[in-house]
Every structure is written in C-alpha cells, then in structure tokens.
C-alpha atoms as a PDB file:
ATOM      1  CA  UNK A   1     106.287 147.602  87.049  1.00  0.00           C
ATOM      2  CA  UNK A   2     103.562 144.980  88.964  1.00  0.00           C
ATOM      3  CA  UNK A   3     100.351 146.564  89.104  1.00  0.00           C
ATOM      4  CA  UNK A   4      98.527 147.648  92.626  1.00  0.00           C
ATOM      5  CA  UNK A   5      97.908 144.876  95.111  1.00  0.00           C
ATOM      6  CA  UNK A   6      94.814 146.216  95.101  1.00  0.00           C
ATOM      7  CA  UNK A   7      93.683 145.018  91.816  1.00  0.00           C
ATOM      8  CA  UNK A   8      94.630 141.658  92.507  1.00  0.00           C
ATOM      9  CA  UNK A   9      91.454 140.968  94.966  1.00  0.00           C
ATOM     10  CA  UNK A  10      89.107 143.240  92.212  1.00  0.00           C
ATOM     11  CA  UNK A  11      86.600 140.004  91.846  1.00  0.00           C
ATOM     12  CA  UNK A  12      85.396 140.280  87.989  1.00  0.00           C
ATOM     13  CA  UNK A  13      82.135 138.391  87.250  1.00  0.00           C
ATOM     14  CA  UNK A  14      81.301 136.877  83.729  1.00  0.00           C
ATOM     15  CA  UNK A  15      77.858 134.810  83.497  1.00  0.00           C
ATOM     16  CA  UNK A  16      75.621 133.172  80.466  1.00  0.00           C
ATOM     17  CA  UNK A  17      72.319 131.925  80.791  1.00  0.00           C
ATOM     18  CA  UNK A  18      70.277 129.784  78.631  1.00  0.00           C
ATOM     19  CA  UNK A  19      66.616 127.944  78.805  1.00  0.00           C
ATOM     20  CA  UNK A  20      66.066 124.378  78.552  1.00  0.00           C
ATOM     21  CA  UNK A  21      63.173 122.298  77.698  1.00  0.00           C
ATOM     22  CA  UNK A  22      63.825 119.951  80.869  1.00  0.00           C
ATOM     23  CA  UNK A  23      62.455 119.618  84.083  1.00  0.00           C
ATOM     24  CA  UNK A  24      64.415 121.616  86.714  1.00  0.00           C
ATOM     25  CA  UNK A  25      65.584 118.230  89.164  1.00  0.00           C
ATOM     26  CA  UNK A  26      66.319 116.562  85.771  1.00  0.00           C
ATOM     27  CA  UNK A  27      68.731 119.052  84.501  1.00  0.00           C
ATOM     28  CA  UNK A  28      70.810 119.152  87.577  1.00  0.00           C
ATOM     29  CA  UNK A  29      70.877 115.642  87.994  1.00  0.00           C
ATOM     30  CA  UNK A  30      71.852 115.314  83.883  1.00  0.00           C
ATOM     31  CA  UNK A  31      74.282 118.386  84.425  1.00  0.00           C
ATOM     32  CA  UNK A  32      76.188 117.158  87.744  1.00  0.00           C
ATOM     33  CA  UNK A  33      76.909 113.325  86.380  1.00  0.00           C
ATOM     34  CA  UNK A  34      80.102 113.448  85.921  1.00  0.00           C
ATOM     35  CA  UNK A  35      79.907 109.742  84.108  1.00  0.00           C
ATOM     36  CA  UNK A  36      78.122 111.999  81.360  1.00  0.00           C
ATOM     37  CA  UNK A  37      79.661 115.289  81.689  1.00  0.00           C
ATOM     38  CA  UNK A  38      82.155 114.862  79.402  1.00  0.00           C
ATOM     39  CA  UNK A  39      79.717 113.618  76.682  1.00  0.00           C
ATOM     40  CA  UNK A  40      77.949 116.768  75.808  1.00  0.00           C
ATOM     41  CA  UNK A  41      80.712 119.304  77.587  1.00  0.00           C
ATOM     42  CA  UNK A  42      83.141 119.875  75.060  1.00  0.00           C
ATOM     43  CA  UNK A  43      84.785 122.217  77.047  1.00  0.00           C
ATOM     44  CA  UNK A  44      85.213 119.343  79.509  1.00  0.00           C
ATOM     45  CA  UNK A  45      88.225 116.823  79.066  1.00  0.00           C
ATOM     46  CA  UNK A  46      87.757 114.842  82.203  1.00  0.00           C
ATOM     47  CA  UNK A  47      86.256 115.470  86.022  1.00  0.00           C
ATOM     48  CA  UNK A  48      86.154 113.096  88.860  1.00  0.00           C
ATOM     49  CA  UNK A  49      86.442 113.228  92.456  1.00  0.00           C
ATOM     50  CA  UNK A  50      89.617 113.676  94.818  1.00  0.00           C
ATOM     51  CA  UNK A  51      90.548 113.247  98.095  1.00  0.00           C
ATOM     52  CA  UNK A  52      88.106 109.736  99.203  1.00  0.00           C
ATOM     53  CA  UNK A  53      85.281 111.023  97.814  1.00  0.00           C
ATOM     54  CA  UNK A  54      82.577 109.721  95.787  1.00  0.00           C
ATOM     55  CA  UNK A  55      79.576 111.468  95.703  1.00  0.00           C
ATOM     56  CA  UNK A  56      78.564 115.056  95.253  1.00  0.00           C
ATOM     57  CA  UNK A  57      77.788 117.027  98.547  1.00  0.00           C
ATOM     58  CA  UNK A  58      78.816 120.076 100.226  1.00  0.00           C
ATOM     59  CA  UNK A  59      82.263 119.437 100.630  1.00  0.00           C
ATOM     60  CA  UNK A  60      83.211 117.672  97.844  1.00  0.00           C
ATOM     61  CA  UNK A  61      86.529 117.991  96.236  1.00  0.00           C
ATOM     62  CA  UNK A  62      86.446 117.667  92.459  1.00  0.00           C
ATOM     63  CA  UNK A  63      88.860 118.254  89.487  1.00  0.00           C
ATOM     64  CA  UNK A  64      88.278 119.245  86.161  1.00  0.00           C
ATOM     65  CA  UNK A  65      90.443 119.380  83.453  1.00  0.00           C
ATOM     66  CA  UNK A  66      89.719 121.371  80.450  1.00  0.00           C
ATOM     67  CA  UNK A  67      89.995 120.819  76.812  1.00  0.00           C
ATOM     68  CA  UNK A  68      93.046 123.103  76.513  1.00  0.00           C
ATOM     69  CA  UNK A  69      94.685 121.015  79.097  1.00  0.00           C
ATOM     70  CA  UNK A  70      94.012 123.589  82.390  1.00  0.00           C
ATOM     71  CA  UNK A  71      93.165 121.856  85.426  1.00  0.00           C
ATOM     72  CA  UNK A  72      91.433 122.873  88.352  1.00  0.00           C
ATOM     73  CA  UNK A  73      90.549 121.125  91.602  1.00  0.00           C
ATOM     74  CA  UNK A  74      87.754 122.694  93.434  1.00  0.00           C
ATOM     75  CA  UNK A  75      85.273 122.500  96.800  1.00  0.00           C
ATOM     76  CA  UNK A  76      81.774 122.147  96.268  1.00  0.00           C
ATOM     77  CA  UNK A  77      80.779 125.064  98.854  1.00  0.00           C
ATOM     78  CA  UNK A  78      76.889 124.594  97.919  1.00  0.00           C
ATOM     79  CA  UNK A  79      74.770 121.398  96.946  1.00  0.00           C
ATOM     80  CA  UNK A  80      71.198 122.173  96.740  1.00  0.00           C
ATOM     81  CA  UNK A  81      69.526 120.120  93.962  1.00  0.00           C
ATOM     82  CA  UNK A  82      67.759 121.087  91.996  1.00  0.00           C
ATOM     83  CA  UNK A  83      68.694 124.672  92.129  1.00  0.00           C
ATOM     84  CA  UNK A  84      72.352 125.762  92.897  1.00  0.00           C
ATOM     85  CA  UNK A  85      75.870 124.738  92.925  1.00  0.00           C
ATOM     86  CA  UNK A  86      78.281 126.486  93.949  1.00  0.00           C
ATOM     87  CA  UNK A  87      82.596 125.459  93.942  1.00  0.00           C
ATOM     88  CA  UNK A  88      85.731 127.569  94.552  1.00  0.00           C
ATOM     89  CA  UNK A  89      89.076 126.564  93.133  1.00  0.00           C
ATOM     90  CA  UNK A  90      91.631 124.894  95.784  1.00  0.00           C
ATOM     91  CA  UNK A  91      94.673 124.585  94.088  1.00  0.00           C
ATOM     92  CA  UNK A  92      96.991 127.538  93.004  1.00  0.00           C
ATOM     93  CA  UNK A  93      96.719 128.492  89.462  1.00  0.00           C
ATOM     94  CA  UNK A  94      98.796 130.369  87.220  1.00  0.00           C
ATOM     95  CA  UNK A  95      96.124 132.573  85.814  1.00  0.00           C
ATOM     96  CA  UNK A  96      93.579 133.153  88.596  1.00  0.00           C
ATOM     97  CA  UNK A  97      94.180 134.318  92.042  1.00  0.00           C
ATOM     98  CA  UNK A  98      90.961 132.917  93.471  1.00  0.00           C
ATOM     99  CA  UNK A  99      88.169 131.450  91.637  1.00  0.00           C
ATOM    100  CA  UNK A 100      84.101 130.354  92.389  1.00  0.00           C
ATOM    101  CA  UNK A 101      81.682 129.280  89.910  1.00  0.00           C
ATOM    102  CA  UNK A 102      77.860 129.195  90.382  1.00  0.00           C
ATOM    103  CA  UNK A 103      75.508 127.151  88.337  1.00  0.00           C
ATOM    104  CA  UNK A 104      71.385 128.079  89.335  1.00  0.00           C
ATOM    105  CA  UNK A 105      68.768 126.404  87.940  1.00  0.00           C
ATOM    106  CA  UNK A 106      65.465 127.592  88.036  1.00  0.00           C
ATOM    107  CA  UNK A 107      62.573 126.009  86.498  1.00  0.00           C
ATOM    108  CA  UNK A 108      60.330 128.776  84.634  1.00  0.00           C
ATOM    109  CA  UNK A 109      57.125 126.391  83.729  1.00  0.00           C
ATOM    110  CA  UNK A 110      56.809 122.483  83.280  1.00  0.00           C
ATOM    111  CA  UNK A 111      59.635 121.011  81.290  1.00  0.00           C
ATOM    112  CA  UNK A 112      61.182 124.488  80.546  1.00  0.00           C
ATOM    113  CA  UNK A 113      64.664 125.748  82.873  1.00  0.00           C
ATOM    114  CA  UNK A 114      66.679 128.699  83.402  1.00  0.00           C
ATOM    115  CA  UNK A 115      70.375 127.415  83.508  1.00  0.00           C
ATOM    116  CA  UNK A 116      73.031 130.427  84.681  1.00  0.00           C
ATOM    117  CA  UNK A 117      76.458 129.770  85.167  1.00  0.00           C
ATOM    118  CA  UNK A 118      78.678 132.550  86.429  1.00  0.00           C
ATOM    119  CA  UNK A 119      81.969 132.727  86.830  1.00  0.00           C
ATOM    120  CA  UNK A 120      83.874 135.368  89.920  1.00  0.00           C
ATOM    121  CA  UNK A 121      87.537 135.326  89.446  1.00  0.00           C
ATOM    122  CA  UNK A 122      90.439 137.604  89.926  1.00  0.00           C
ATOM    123  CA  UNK A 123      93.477 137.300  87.517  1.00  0.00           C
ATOM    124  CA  UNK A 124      97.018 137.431  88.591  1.00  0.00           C
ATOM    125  CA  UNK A 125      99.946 139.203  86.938  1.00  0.00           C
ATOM    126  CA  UNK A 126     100.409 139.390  83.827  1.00  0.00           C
ATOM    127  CA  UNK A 127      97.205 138.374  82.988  1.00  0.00           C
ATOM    128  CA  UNK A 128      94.975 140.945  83.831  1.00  0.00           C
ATOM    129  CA  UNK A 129      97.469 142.687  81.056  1.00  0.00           C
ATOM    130  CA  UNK A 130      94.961 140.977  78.560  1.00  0.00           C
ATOM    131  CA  UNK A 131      91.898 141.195  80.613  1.00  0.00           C
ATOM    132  CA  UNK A 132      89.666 141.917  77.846  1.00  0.00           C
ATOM    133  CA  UNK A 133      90.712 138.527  75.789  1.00  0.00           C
ATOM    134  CA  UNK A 134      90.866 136.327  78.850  1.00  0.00           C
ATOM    135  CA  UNK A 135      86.791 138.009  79.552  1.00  0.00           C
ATOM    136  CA  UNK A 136      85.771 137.193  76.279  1.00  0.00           C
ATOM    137  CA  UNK A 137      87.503 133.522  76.332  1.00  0.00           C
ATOM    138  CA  UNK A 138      85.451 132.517  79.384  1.00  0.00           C
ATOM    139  CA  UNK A 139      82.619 134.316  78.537  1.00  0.00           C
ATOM    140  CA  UNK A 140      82.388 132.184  74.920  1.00  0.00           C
ATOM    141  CA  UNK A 141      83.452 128.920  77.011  1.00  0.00           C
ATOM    142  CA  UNK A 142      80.865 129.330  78.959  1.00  0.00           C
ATOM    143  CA  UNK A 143      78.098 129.969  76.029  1.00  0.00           C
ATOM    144  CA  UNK A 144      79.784 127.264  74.725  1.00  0.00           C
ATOM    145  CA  UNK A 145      79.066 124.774  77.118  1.00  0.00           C
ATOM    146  CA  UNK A 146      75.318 126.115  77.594  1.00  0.00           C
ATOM    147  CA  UNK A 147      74.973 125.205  73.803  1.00  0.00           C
ATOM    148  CA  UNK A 148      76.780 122.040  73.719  1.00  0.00           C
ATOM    149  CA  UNK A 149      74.173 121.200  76.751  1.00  0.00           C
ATOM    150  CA  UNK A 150      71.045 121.763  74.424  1.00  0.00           C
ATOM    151  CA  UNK A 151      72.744 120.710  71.310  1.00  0.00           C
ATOM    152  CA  UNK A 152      73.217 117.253  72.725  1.00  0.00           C
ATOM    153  CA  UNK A 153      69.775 117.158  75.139  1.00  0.00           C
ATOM    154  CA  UNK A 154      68.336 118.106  71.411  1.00  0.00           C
ATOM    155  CA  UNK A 155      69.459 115.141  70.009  1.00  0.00           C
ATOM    156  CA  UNK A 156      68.598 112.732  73.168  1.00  0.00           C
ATOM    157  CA  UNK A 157      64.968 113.764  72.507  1.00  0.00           C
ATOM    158  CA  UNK A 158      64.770 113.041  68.657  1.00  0.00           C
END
C-alpha cells in the first residue's frame, strides 16, 4: 500500500547550529571555497561547479558528492555573503522528493559567528518508512560537519 500523496510534499526541517571564533565575512568565504571544502568537510567527498560555471552567485549550479557516495547537483537560489546561502537540489534523487539547504551566518561579537545549517526535505517512498533513522542520519551529518569545521579552524589557529 503507497502512502497518501499528501505526505509526499510534508516539507520536514532538520537544522544544527554552532559558534565560531571567526569573523562573520571570513567564515563564509572559508566555508564556500570549494578548493578547501573538502579539507575540513568530512562529510564532503568532492564539489565543483556544473553547467559553464565558475564562480559562486545566484544561479550557480553545483554538485556535491558525499562520503557515502550520494550525489546531488543543486542551484544556488541565494548568495549574500557574508550571511546566507541558500541551494535546492536539481536532479532527481532516490531518497528525497525535493530538497533546499540554508547555511546563515551571523556574526554575534568580533571574531565570534553563529553558523546554522538547515536542511527542508521531503522523502519519497519507502523512505519515509524509516523517517526517524534517515532524521537522525542528517541531523548527526550535519553536527558533524559543524564540528569538523571548528575541529580543523582549531588547528589552523595553533
């Protein structure tokens, strides 16, 4: 039995947010390097542009494939360093039925930033069988990569 169509377009929202001891414009433009990404995201296994271009904007089309091998092209439907990005997934995907991502940055006092990434997604069938353990996967990659972010800015600064 498929479940209600209904339930399919139910967006579900999972977000984590840490401080860091970095100036707001610096974190974005540390965060949004792709040339670095990969060397503090573990979650990361390579990102890069598509489509001709080069340089993030609004508009940009980006993939990313993750360290279990899932990959996602997205749009970059907001660009405005230092405080917000904002991408939705383009290509089709066997677990999500649509899927945007939001990283704000807000900077809290000199040298010291709010980093929040949240996730909006809605899962297609027969995943949202297992909603609870999909939540709690993306929930702990995205912790995940918040701590792998200050682990490694930790070390830059010793």
């Amino acid at each position: 039995m498929y479940p209600d169509p209904a339930l399919l377009k139910v967006k579900n929202t999972i977000s984590a947010e840490k401080i860091i001891n970095r100036k707001s414009d610096w974190l974005f433009a540390f965060t949004q390097d792709f040339a670095k990404r990969t060397t503090w995201d573990k979650q990361t296994k390579s990102i890069g542009f598509l489509n001709g271009f080069s340089t993030l904007e609004k508009g940009a089309n980006v993939y990313t494939e993750s360290s279990e091998g899932v990959r996602m092209d997205t749009e970059y439907i907001s660009f405005d360093p230092p405080n917000k990005i904002s991408i939705h997934m383009l290509n089709r995907s066997s677990l999500f039925v649509s899927f945007t991502g939001t990283w704000d940055y807000t900077e809290l006092a000199e040298n010291r930033t709010s980093i929040k990434i949240t996730y909006q997604f809605s899962l297609r069938f027969p995943f949202i069988l297992i909603k609870k353990l999909i939540f709690r996967r993306i929930k702990a990659n995205i912790t995940n990569k918040l701590v792998d972010l200050e682990t490694h800015l930790s070390k830059l600064a010793t």
